[in-house]
C-alpha atoms as a PDB file:
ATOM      1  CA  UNK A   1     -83.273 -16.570  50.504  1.00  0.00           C
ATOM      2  CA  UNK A   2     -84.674 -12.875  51.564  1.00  0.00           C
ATOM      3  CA  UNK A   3     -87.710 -12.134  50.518  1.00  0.00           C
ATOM      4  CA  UNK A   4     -87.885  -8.668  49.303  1.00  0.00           C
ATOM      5  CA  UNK A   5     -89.915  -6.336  51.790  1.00  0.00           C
ATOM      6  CA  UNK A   6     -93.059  -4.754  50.428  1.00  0.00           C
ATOM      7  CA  UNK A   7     -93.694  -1.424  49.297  1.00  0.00           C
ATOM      8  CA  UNK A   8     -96.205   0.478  50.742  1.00  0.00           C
ATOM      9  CA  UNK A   9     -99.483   0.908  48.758  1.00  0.00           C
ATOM     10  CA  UNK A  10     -99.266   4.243  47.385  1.00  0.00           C
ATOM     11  CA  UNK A  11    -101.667   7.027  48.425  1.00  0.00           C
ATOM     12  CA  UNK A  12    -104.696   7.787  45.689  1.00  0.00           C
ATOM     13  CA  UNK A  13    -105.847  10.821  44.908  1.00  0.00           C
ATOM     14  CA  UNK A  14    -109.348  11.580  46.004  1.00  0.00           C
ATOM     15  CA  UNK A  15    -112.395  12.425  43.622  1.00  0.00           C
ATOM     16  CA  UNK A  16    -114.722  14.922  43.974  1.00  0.00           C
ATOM     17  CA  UNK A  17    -118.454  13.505  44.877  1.00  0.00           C
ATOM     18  CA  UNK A  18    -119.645  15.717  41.992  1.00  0.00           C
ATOM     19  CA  UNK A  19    -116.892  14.076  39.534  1.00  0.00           C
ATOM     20  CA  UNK A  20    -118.441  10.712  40.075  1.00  0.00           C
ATOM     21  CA  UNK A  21    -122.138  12.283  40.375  1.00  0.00           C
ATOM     22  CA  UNK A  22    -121.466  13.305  36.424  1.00  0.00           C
ATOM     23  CA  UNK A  23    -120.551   9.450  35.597  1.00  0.00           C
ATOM     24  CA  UNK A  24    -122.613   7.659  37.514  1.00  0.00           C
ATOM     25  CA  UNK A  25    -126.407   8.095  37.172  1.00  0.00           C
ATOM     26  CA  UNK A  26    -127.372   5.307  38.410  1.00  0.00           C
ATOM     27  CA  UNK A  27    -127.168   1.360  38.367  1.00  0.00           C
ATOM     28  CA  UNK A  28    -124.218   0.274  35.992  1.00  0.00           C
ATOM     29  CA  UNK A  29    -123.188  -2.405  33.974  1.00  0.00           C
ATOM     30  CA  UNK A  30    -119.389  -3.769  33.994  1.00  0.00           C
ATOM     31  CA  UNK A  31    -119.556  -2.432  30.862  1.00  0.00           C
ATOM     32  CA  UNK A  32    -120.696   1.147  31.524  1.00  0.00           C
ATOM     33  CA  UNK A  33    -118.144   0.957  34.339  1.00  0.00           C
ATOM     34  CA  UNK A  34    -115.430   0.172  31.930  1.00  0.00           C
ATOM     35  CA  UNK A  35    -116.680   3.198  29.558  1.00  0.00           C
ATOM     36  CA  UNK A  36    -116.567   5.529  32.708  1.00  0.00           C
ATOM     37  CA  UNK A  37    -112.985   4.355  33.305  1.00  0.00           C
ATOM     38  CA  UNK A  38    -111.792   4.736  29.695  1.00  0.00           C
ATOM     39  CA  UNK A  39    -113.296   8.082  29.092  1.00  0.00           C
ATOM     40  CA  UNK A  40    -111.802   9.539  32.404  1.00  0.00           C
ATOM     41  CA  UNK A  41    -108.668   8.222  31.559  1.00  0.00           C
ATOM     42  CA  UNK A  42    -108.776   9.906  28.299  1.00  0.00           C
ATOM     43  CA  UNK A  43    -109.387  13.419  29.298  1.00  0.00           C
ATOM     44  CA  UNK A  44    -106.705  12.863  31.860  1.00  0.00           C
ATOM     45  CA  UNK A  45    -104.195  11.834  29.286  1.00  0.00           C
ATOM     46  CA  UNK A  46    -104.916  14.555  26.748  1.00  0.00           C
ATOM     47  CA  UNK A  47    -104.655  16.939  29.605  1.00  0.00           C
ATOM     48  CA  UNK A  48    -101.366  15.307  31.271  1.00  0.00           C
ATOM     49  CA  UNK A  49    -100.024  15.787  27.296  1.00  0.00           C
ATOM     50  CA  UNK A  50    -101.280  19.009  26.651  1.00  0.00           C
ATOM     51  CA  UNK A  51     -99.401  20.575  29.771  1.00  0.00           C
ATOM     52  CA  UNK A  52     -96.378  18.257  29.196  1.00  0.00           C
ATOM     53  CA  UNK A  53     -95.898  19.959  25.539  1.00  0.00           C
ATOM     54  CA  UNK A  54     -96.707  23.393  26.983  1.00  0.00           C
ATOM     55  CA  UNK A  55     -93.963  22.689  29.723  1.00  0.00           C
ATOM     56  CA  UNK A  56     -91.488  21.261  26.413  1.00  0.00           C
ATOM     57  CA  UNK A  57     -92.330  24.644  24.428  1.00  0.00           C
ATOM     58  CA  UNK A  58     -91.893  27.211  27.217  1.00  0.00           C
ATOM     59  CA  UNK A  59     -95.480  28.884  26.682  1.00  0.00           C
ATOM     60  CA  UNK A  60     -99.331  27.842  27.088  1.00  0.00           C
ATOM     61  CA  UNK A  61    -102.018  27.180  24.378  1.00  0.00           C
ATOM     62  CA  UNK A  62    -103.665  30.030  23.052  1.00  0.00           C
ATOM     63  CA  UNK A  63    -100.523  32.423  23.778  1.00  0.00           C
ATOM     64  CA  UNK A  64     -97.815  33.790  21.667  1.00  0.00           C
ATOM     65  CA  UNK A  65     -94.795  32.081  21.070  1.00  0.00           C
ATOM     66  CA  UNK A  66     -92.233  33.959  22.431  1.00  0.00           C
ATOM     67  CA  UNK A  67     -89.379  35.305  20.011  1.00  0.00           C
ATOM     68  CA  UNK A  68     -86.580  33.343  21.832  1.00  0.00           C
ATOM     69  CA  UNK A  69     -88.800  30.037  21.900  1.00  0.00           C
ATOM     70  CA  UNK A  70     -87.213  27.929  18.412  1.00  0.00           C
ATOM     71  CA  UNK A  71     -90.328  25.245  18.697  1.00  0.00           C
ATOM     72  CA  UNK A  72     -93.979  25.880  18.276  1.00  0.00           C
ATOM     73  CA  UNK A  73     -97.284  24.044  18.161  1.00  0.00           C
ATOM     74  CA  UNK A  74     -98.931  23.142  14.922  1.00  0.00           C
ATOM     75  CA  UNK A  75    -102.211  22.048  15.043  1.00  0.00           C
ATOM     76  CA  UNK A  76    -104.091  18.563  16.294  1.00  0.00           C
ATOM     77  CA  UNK A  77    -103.242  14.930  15.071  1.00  0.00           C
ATOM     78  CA  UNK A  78    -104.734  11.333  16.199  1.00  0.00           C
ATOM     79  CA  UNK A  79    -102.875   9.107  18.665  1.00  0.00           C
ATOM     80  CA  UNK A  80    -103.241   5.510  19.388  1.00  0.00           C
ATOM     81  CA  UNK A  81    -102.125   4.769  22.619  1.00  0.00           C
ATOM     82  CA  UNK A  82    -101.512   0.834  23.346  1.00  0.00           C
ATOM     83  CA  UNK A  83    -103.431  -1.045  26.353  1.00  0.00           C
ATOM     84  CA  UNK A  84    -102.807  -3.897  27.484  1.00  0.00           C
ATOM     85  CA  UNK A  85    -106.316  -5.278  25.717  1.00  0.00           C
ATOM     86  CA  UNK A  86    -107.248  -2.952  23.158  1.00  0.00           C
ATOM     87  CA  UNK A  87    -106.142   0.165  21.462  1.00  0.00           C
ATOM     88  CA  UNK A  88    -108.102   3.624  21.805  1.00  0.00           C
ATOM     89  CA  UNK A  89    -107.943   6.765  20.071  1.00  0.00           C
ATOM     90  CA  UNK A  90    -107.102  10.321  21.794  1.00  0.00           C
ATOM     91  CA  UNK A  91    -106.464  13.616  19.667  1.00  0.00           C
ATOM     92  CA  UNK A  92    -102.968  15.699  21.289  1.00  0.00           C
ATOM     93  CA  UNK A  93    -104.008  19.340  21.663  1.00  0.00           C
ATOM     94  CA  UNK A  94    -101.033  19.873  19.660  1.00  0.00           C
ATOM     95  CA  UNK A  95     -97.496  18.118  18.322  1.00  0.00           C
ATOM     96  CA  UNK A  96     -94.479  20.383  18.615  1.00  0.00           C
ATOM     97  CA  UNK A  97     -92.392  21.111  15.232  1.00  0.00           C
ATOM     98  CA  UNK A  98     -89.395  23.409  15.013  1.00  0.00           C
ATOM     99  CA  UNK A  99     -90.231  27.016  13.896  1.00  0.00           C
ATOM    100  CA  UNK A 100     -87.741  26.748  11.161  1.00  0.00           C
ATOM    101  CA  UNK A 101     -89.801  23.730   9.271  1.00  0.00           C
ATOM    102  CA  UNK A 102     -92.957  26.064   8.873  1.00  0.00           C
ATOM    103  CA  UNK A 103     -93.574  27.334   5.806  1.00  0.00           C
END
């Protein structure tokens, strides 16, 4: 039987020398290293969310809603996101609700 060719190993993006400068400070623990990965990842989810519900609504944060737009944002709620070890907390900027439901 075939064996199924590889794919390529995908191209990562690169990080700014300062980026790292701001986590690492020094010597680190596999722990601290772990910490470093799980906050960065954090921010970078809230952020990828954050522009994916601004994309969804048609408008940023901090603007109007635009008259034709039938969806707005309403506010901040906790997430748990699953890992594959352990569950962490991240707060959404915001969770979209039809304009019709607010009161």
């Amino acid at each position: 039987m075939a064996r199924k060719p590889k794919t390529p190993p995908r191209e990562l993006p690169t990080i700014p020398q300062e980026l790292v400068d701001q986590f690492v400070k020094g010597p680190m623990t596999a722990e601290a290293v772990q910490d470093a990965a799980m906050a960065f990842k954090k921010a970078l989810i809230e952020r990828a969310l954050g522009a994916e519900i601004g994309h969804h609504l048609g408008y940023a944060t901090g603007t109007e809603r635009p008259p034709e737009t039938t969806n707005q944002r309403n506010g901040r709620s906790a997430k748990t996101v699953p890992r594959t070890m352990a569950h962490w907390c991240c707060r959404s900027r915001e969770t979209a609700t039809p304009a019709s439901s607010q009161s």
